[in-house]
Protein backbone atom coordinates (compact mmCIF):
# COMPACT_ATOMS: atom_id res chain seq x y z
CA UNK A 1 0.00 0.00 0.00
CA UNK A 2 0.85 3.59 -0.18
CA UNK A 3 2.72 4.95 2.78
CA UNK A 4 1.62 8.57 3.01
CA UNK A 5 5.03 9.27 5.74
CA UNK A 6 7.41 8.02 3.24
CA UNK A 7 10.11 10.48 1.90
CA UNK A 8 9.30 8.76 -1.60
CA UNK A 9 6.59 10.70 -3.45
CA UNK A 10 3.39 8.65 -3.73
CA UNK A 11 3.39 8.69 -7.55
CA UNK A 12 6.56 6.99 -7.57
CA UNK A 13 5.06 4.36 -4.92
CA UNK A 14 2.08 3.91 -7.07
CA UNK A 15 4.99 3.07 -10.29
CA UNK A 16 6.71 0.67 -8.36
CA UNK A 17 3.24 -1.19 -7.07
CA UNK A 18 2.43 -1.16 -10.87
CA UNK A 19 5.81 -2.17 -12.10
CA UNK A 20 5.80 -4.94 -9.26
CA UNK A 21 2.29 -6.33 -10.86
CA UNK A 22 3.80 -6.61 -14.50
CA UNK A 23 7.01 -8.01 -13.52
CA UNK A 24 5.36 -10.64 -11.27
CA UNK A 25 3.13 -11.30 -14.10
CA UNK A 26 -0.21 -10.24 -12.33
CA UNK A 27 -0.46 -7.39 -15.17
CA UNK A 28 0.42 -10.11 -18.40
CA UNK A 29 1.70 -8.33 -21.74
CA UNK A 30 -0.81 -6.87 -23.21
CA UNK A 31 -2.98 -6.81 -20.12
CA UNK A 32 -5.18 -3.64 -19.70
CA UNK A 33 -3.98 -1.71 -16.83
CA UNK A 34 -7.03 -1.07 -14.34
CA UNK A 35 -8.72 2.18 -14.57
CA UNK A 36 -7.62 5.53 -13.36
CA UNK A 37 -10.62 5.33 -10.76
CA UNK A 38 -9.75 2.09 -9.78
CA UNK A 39 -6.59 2.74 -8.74
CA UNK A 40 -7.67 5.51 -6.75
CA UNK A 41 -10.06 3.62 -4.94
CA UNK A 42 -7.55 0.62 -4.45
CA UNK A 43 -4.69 2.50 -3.36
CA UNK A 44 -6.40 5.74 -1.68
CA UNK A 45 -4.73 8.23 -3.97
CA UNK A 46 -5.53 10.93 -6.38
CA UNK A 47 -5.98 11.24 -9.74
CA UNK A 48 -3.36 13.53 -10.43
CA UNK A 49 -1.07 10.72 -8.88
CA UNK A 50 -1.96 7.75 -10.75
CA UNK A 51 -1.68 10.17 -14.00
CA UNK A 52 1.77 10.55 -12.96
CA UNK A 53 2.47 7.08 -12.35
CA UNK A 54 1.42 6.12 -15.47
CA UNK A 55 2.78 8.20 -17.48
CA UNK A 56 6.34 7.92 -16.08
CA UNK A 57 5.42 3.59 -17.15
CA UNK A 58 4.27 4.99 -20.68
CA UNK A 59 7.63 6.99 -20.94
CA UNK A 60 9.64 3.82 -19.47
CA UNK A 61 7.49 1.79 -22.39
CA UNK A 62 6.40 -0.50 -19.59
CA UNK A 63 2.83 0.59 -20.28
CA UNK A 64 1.99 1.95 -23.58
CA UNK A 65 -1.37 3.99 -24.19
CA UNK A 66 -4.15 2.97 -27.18
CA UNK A 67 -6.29 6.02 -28.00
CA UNK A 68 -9.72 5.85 -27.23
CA UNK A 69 -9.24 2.62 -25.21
CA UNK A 70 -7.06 2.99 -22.52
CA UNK A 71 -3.58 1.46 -21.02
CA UNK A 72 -2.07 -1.71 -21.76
CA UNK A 73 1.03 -3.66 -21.02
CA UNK A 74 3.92 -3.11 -23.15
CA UNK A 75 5.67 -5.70 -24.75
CA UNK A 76 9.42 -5.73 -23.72
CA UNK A 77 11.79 -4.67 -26.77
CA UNK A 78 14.25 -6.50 -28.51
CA UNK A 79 17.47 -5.17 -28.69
CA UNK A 80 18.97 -4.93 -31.93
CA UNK A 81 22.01 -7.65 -31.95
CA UNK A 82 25.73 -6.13 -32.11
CA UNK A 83 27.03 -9.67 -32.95
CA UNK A 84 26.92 -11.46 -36.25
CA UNK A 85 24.03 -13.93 -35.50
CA UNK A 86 21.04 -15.10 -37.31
CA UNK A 87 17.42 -14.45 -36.54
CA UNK A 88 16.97 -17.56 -35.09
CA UNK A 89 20.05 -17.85 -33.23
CA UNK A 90 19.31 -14.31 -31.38
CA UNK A 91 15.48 -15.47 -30.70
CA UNK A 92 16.57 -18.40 -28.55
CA UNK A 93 19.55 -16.80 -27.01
CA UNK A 94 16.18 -14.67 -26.02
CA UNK A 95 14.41 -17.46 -24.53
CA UNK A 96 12.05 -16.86 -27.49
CA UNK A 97 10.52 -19.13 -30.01
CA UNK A 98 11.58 -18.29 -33.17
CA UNK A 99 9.80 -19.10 -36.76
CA UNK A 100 9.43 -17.95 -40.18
CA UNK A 101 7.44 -18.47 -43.09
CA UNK A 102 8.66 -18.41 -46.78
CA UNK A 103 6.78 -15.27 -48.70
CA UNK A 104 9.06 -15.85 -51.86
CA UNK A 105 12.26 -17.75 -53.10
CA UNK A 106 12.74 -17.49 -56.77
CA UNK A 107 16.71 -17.48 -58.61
CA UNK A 108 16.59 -14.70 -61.05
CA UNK A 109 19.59 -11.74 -62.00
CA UNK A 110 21.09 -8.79 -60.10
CA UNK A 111 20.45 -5.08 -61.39
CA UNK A 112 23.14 -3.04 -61.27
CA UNK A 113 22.67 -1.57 -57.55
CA UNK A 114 22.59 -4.98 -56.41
CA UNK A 115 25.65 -6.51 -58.19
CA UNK A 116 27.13 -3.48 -56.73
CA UNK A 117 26.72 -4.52 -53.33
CA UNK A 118 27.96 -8.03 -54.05
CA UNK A 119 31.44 -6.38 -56.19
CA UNK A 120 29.92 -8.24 -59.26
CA UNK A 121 28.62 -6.80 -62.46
CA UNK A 122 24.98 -6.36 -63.37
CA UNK A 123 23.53 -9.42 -64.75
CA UNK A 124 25.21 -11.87 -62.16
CA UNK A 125 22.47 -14.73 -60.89
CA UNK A 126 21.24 -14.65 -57.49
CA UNK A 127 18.98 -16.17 -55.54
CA UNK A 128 16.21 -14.47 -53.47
CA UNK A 129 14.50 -15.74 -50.73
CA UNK A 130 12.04 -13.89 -48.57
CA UNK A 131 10.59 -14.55 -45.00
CA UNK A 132 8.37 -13.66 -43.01
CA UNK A 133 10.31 -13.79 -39.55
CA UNK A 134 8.30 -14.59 -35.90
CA UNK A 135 9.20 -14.85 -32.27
CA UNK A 136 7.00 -16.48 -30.13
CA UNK A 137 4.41 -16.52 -32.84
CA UNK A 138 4.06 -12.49 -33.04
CA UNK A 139 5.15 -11.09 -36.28
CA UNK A 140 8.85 -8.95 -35.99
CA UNK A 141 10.59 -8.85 -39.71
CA UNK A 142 10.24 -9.63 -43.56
CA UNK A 143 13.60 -10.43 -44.71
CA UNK A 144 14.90 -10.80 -47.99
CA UNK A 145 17.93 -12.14 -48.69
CA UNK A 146 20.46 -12.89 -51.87
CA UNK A 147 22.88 -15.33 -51.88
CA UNK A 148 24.92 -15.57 -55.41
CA UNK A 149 24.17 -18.93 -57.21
CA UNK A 150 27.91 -19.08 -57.99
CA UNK A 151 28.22 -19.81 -54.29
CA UNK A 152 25.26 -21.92 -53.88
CA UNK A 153 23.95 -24.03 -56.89
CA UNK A 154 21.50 -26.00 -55.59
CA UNK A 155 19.84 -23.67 -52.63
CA UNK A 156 16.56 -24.15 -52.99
CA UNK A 157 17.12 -28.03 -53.64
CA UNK A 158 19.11 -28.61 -50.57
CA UNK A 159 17.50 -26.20 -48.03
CA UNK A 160 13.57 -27.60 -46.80
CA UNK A 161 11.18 -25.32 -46.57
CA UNK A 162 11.00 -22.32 -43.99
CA UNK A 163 14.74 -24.32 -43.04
CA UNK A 164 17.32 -21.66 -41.73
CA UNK A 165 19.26 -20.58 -44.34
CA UNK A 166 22.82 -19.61 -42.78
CA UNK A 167 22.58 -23.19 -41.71
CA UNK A 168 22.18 -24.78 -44.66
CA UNK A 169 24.58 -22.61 -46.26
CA UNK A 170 27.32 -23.94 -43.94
CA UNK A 171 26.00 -27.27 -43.73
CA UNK A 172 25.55 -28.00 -47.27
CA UNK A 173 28.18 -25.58 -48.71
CA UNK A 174 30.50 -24.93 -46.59
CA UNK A 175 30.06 -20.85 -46.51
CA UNK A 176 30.51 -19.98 -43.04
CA UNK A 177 29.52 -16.49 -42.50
CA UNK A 178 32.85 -14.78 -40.65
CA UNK A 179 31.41 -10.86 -40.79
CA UNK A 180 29.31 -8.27 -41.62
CA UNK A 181 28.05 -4.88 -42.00
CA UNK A 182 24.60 -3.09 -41.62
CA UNK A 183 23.20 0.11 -42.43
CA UNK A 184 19.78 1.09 -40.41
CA UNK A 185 17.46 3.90 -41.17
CA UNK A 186 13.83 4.49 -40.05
CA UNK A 187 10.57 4.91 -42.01
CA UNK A 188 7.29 4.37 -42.54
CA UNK A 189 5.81 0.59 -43.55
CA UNK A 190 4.20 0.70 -46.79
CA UNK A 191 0.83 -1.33 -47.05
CA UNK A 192 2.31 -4.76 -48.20
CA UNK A 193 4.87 -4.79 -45.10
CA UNK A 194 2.65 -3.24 -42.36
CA UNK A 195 -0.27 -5.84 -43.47
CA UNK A 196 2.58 -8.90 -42.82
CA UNK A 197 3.77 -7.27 -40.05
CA UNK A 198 -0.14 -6.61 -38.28
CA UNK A 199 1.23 -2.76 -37.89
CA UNK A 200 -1.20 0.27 -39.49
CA UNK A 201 0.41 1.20 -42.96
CA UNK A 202 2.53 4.37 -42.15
CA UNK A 203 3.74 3.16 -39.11
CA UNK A 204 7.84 3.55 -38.19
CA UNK A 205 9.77 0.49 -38.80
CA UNK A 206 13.71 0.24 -39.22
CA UNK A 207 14.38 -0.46 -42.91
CA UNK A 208 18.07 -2.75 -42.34
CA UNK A 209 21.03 -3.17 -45.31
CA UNK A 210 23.33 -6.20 -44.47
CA UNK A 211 26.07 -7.25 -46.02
CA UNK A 212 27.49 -10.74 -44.91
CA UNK A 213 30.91 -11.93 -45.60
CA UNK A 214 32.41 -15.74 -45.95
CA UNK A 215 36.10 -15.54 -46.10
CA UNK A 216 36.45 -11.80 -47.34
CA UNK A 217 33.58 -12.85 -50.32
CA UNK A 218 30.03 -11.02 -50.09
CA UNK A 219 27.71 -13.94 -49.74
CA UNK A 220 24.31 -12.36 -48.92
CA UNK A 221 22.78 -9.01 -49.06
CA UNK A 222 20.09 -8.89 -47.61
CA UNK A 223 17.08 -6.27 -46.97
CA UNK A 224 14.92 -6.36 -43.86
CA UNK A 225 11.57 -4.18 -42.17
CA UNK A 226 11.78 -4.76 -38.46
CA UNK A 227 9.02 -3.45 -36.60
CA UNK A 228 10.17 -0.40 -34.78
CA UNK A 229 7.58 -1.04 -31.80
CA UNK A 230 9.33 -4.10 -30.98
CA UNK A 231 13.11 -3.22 -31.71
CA UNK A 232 15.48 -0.83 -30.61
CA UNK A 233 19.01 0.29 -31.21
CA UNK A 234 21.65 0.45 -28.66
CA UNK A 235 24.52 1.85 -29.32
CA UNK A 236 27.97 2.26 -27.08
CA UNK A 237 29.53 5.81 -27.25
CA UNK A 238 33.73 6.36 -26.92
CA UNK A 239 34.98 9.89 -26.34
CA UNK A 240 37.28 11.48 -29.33
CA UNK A 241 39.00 12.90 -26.62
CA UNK A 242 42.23 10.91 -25.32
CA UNK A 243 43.22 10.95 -21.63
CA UNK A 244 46.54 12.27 -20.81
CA UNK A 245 48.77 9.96 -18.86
């Protein structure tokens, strides 16, 4: 309960009842939050004090507000990975269940920004192979990747449906992915991505460039929507400046 003789404002006492609930599970994701005159009844406080309390949750994105029908429980965020790892590797390193479903995989040619990417010149034969990506059965990426068919004949023989592809690429040809680069910019989901994603069509997602490397060889460009309600960047900062010994 609220303990009007503490030195910690009530608000704050109210957050950490509320953030107790959620983390104990008592609040579930996606769990509405009980009403503003609930909680003053419950906890003998004001309005102006649960406002607070809930809005310092919103700005945390524990809670996260749905106009015109109230307060919910936020979904944690996943943290973009820093390491070279594959979707599926990151999702259970997550404790989450990971999954995907194959939208497209077709071996056609490279235009010219494309062979680009790879170092090849326009006209060079790729494969492309899009996915749908899930975690715990909640939609969080469409990927599409393109793996040159120099480096991978058979691809779509050899790897079985919705199959992980880095996998298979090891497995079956021996092209063990060794590093990488990405390029990450925000935007809005057109109508195709936001339907597959279940976002509203305009919403902010991080539109992803990677660039994966086998032995100094570009083996796979590939371009990805994550949903931006679900992800977030983390970055570490170094000073320029140098400390004098």
């Amino acid at each position: 309960m609220i303990d009007p003789s503490a030195p910690l404002p009530k608000y704050m006492q109210l957050r950490a009842i509320l953030l107790d609930m959620v983390e104990q599970d008592r609040l579930p994701v996606d769990a509405p939050v009980p009403s503003e005159r609930e909680l003053c009844r419950r906890f003998g406080v004001s309005r102006m004090t649960v406002r607070q309390a809930i809005d310092q949750l919103v700005a945390e994105e524990r809670l996260r507000r749905v106009h015109g029908k109230g307060t919910y429980v936020a979904r944690p965020k996943v943290q973009m990975p820093r390491e070279l790892v594959s979707f599926t590797e990151d999702m259970i390193a997550r404790g989450m269940r990971p999954a995907c479903v194959d939208l497209d995989a077709r071996t056609t040619t490279a235009d010219a920004r494309l062979a680009g990417y790879f170092g090849a010149s326009p006209g060079v034969a790729v494969h492309v192979l899009e996915r749908l990506r899930l975690a715990d059965g909640e939609p969080m990426a469409v990927e599409r990747s393109h793996i040159p068919v120099s480096l991978a004949p058979d691809l779509f023989e050899r790897r079985p449906p919705e199959g992980p592809l880095f996998a298979v690429l090891e497995s079956e040809f021996g092209i063990v992915m060794d590093a990488g680069e990405q390029t990450i910019e925000a935007g809005p989901a057109d109508a195709r991505e936001a339907g597959l994603l279940g976002i509203e069509p305009g919403g902010t997602v991080f539109h992803l460039r990677q660039r994966t490397f086998s032995r100094g060889v570009c083996a796979e460009v590939a371009f990805a929507i994550y949903r931006a309600d679900r992800y977030r960047i983390h970055l570490g900062l170094e000073s320029p400046r140098h400390t004098e010994p």
